[in-house]
Protein backbone atom coordinates (compact mmCIF):
# COMPACT_ATOMS: atom_id res chain seq x y z
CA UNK A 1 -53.50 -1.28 19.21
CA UNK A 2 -55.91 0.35 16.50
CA UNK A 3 -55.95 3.41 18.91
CA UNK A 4 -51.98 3.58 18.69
CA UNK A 5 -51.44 3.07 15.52
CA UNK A 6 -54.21 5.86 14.79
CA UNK A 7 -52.28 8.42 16.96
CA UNK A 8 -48.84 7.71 15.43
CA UNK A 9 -50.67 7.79 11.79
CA UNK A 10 -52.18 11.52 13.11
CA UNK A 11 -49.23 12.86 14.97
CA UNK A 12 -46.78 12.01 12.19
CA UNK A 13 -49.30 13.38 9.62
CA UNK A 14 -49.02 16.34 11.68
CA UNK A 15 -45.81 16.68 11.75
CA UNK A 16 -44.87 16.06 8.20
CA UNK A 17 -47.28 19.03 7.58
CA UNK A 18 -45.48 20.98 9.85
CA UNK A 19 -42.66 20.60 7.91
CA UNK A 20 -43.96 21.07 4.75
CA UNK A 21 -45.19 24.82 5.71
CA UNK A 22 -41.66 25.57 7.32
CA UNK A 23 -39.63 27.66 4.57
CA UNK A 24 -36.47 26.12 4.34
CA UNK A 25 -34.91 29.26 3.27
CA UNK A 26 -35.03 30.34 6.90
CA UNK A 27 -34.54 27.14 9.14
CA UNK A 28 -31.46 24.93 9.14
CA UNK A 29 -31.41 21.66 6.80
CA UNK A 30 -30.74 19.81 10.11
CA UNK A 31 -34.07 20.43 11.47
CA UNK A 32 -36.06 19.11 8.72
CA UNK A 33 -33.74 16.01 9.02
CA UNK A 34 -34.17 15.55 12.68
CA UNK A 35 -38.23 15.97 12.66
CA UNK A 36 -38.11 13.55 9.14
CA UNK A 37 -36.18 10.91 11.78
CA UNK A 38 -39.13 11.52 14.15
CA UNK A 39 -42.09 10.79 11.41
CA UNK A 40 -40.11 8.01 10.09
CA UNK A 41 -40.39 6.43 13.98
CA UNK A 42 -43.94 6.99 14.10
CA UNK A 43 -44.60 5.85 10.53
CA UNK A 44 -42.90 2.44 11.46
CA UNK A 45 -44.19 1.85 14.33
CA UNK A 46 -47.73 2.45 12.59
CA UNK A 47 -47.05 -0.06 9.90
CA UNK A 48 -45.79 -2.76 12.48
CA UNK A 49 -48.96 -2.46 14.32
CA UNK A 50 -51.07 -2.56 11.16
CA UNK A 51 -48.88 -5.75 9.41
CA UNK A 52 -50.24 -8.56 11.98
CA UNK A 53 -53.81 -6.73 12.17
CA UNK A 54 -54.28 -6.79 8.46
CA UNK A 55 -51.88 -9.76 6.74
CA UNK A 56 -51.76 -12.52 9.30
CA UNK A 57 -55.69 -11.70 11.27
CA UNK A 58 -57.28 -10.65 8.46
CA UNK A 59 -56.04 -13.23 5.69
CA UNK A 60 -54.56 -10.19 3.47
CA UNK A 61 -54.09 -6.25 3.42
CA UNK A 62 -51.93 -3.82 1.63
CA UNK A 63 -52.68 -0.83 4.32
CA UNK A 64 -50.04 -1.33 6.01
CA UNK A 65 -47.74 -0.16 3.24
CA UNK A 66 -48.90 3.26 3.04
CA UNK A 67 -47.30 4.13 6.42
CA UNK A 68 -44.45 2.06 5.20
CA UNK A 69 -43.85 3.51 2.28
CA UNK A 70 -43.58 7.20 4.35
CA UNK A 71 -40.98 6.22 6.62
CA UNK A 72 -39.42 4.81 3.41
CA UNK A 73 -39.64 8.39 1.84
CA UNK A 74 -38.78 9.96 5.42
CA UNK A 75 -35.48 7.92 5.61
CA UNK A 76 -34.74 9.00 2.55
CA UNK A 77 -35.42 12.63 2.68
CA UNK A 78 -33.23 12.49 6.02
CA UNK A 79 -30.63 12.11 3.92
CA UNK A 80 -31.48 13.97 1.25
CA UNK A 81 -31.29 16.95 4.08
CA UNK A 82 -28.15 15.93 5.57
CA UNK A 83 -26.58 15.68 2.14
CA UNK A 84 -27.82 19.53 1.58
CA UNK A 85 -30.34 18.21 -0.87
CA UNK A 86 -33.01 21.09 0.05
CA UNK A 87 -35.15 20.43 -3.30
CA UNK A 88 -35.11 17.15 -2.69
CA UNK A 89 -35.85 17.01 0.57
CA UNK A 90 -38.80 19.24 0.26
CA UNK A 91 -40.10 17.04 -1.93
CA UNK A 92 -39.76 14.09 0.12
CA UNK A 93 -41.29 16.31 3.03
CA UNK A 94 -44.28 17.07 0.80
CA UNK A 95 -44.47 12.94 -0.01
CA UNK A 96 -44.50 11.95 3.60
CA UNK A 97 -47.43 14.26 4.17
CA UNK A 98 -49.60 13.20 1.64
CA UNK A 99 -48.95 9.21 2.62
CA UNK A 100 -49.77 9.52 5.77
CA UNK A 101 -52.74 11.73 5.05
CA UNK A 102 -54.09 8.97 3.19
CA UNK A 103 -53.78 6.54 5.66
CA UNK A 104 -55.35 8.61 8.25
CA UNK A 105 -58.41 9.44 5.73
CA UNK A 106 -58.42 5.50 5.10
CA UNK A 107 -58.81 4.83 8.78
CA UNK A 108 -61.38 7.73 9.76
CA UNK A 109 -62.75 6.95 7.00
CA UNK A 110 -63.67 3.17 7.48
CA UNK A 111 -64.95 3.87 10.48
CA UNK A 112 -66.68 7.74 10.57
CA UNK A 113 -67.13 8.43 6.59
CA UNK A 114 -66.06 11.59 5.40
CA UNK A 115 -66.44 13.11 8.71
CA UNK A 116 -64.51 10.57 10.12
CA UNK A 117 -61.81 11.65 7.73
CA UNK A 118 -61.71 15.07 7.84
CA UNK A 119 -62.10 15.07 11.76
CA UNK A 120 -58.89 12.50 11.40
CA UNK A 121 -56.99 15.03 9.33
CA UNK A 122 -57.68 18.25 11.18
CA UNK A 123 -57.10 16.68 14.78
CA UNK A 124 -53.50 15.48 13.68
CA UNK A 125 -52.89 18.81 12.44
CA UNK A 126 -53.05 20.36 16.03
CA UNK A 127 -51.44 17.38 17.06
CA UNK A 128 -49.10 17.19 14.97
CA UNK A 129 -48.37 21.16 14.46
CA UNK A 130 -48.30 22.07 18.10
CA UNK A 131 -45.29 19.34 18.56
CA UNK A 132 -43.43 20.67 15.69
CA UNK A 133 -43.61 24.17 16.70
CA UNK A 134 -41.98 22.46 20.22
CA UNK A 135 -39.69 21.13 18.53
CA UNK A 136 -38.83 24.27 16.06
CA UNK A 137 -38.49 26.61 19.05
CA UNK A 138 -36.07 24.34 20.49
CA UNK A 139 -34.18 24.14 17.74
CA UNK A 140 -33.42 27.81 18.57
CA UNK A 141 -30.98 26.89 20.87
CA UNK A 142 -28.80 25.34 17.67
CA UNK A 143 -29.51 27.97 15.54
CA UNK A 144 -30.38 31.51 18.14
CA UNK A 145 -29.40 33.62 14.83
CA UNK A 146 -33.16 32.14 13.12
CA UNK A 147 -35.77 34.58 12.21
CA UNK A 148 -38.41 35.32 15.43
CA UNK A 149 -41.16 35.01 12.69
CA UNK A 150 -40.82 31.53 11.83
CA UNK A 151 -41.76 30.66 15.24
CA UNK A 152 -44.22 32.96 15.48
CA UNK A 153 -46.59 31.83 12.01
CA UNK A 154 -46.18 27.42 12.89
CA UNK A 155 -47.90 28.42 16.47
CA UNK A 156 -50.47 30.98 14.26
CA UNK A 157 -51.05 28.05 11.82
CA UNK A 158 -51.43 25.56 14.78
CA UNK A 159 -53.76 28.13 16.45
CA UNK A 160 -55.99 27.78 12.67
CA UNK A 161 -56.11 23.87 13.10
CA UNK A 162 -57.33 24.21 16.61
CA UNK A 163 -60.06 26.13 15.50
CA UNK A 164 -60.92 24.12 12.76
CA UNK A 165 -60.96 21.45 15.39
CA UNK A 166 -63.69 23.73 17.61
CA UNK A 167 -66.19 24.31 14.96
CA UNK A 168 -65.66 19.99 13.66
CA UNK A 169 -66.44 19.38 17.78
CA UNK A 170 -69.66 21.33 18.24
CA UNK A 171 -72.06 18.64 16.61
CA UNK A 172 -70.30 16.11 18.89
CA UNK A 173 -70.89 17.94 22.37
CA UNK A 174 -74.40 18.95 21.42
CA UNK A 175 -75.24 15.34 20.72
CA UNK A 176 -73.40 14.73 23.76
CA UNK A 177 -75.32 17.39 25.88
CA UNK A 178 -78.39 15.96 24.64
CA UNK A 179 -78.15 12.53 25.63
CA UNK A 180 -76.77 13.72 28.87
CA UNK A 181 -80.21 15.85 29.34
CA UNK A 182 -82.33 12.58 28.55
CA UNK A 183 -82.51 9.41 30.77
CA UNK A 184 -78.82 8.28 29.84
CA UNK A 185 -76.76 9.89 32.64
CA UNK A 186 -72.82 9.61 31.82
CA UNK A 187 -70.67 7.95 34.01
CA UNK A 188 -67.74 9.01 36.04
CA UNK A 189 -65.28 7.86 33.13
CA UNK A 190 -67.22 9.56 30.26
CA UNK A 191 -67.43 13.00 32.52
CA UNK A 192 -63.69 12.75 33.08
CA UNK A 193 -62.89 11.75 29.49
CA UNK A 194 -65.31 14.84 28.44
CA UNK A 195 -63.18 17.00 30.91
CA UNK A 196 -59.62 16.19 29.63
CA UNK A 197 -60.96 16.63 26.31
CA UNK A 198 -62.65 20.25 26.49
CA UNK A 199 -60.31 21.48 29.56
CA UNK A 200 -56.80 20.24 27.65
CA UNK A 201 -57.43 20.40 24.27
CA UNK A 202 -59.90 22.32 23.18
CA UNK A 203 -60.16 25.67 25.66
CA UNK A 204 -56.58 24.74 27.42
CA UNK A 205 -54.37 24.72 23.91
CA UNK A 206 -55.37 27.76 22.48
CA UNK A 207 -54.20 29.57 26.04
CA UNK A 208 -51.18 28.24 26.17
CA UNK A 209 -50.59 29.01 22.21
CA UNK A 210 -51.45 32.53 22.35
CA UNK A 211 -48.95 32.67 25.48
CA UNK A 212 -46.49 31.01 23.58
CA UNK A 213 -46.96 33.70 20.76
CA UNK A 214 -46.88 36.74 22.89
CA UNK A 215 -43.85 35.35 24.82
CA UNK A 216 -42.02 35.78 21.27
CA UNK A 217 -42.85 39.55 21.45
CA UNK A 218 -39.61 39.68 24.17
CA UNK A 219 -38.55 38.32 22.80
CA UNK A 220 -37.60 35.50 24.53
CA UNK A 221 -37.81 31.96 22.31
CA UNK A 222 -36.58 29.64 25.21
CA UNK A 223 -39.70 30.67 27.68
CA UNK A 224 -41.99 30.34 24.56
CA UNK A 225 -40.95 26.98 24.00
CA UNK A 226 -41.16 26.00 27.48
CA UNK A 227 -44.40 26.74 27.25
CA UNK A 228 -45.24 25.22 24.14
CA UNK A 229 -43.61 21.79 25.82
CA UNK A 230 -46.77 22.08 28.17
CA UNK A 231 -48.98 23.02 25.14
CA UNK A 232 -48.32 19.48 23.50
CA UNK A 233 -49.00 17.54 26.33
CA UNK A 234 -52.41 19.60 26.39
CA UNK A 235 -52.99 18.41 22.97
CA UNK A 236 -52.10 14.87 23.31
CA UNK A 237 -54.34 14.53 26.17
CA UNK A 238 -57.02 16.19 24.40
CA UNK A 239 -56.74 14.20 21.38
CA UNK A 240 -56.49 10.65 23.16
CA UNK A 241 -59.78 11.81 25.10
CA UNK A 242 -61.44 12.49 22.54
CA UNK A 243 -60.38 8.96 21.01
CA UNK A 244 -61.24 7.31 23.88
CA UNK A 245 -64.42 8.74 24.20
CA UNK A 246 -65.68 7.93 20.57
CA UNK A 247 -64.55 4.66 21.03
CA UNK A 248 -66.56 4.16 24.27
């Protein structure tokens, strides 16, 4: 369960990012109100699976409210958007992020310090930001008069979290390589684990970003998001390995 609920805390962190770095100028209200439905999903389903962990296990807990308190704000700013609200619904975009930041800083933290946090932060930004450039190229198909360029700078600023990812993964695998080296051979889970999470995630994304990006040069924004479909599974599995694997 804590491995869930860490995921949908990440992804919808993500994604709330994602929108806050769209300009609403250039995309349709309905977008931000569709993706706000989505983090509002994830943010619930976060707090359920925190409320028994932390009130009725535990004795007591207010965690749980944080992700709450973002679909709260998420529902709102749906219909903030869908009432043409756009200041308002920025706002409530910018809210959601920073709630669900906390709560995944919270959780890395507890368990990985600040390292744990920022590591929490920065992997459900590519998470998070390679889904909701998915789900902004297919929006294209609603709205085929929006700007190329839009497109274009969510995969560029997904491509930056990735990379900020890379350079936060290098202590891991050289701590990894050296135990490997030593009398501790891995096992066939770990070496799999290891291989989902360098081959997707970490060397696999980036190719299928940069394809992504260049298939905008057509331009052609249907390929580009069919590609990017396959991009976000490549970042899910990544992520989850890497999860798996520091829980193991």
């Amino acid at each position: 369960m804590n491995l869930l609920v860490d995921f949908l805390c990440r992804v919808g962190w993500g994604m709330a990012l994602g929108l806050v770095l769209t300009p609403a100028a250039d995309v349709p209200g309905g977008f931000f109100r569709a993706n706000l439905l989505v983090v509002m999903g994830a943010a619930t389903f976060a707090a359920l699976g925190l409320f028994p962990e932390e009130v009725v296990l535990s004795g007591g807990g207010l965690a749980w409210l944080l992700p709450a308190a973002a679909a709260l704000v998420a529902w709102v700013g749906g219909i903030l958007w869908l009432a043409g609200r756009r200041g308002g619904g920025v706002v409530a975009c910018l809210l959601c992020a920073k709630l669900l930041a906390m709560v995944v800083a919270l959780r890395g933290g507890a368990s990985g310090g600040i390292g744990g946090a920022v590591g929490g932060l920065v992997s459900g930004a590519v998470v998070g930001l390679t889904l909701h450039a998915m789900l902004l190229g297919h929006w294209y198909l609603n709205a085929p008069g929006m700007r190329v360029d839009v497109l274009r700078r969510m995969i560029d600023i997904a491509l930056l979290a990735w990379g900020l990812e890379c350079l936060l993964a290098v202590p891991g695998a050289l701590e990894l390589i050296g135990g490997w080296s030593g009398s501790r051979a891995p096992d066939r889970a770990t070496l799999a684990l290891t291989a989902l999470r360098w081959v997707g995630g970490l060397v696999g994304l980036p190719v299928l970003l940069v394809m992504s990006r260049q298939t905008l040069a057509i331009p052609n924004t249907q390929s580009a998001t069919g590609i990017l479909y396959v991009a976000c599974l490549a970042a899910i599995t990544g992520d989850l390995a890497a999860r798996l694997l520091a829980a193991g």
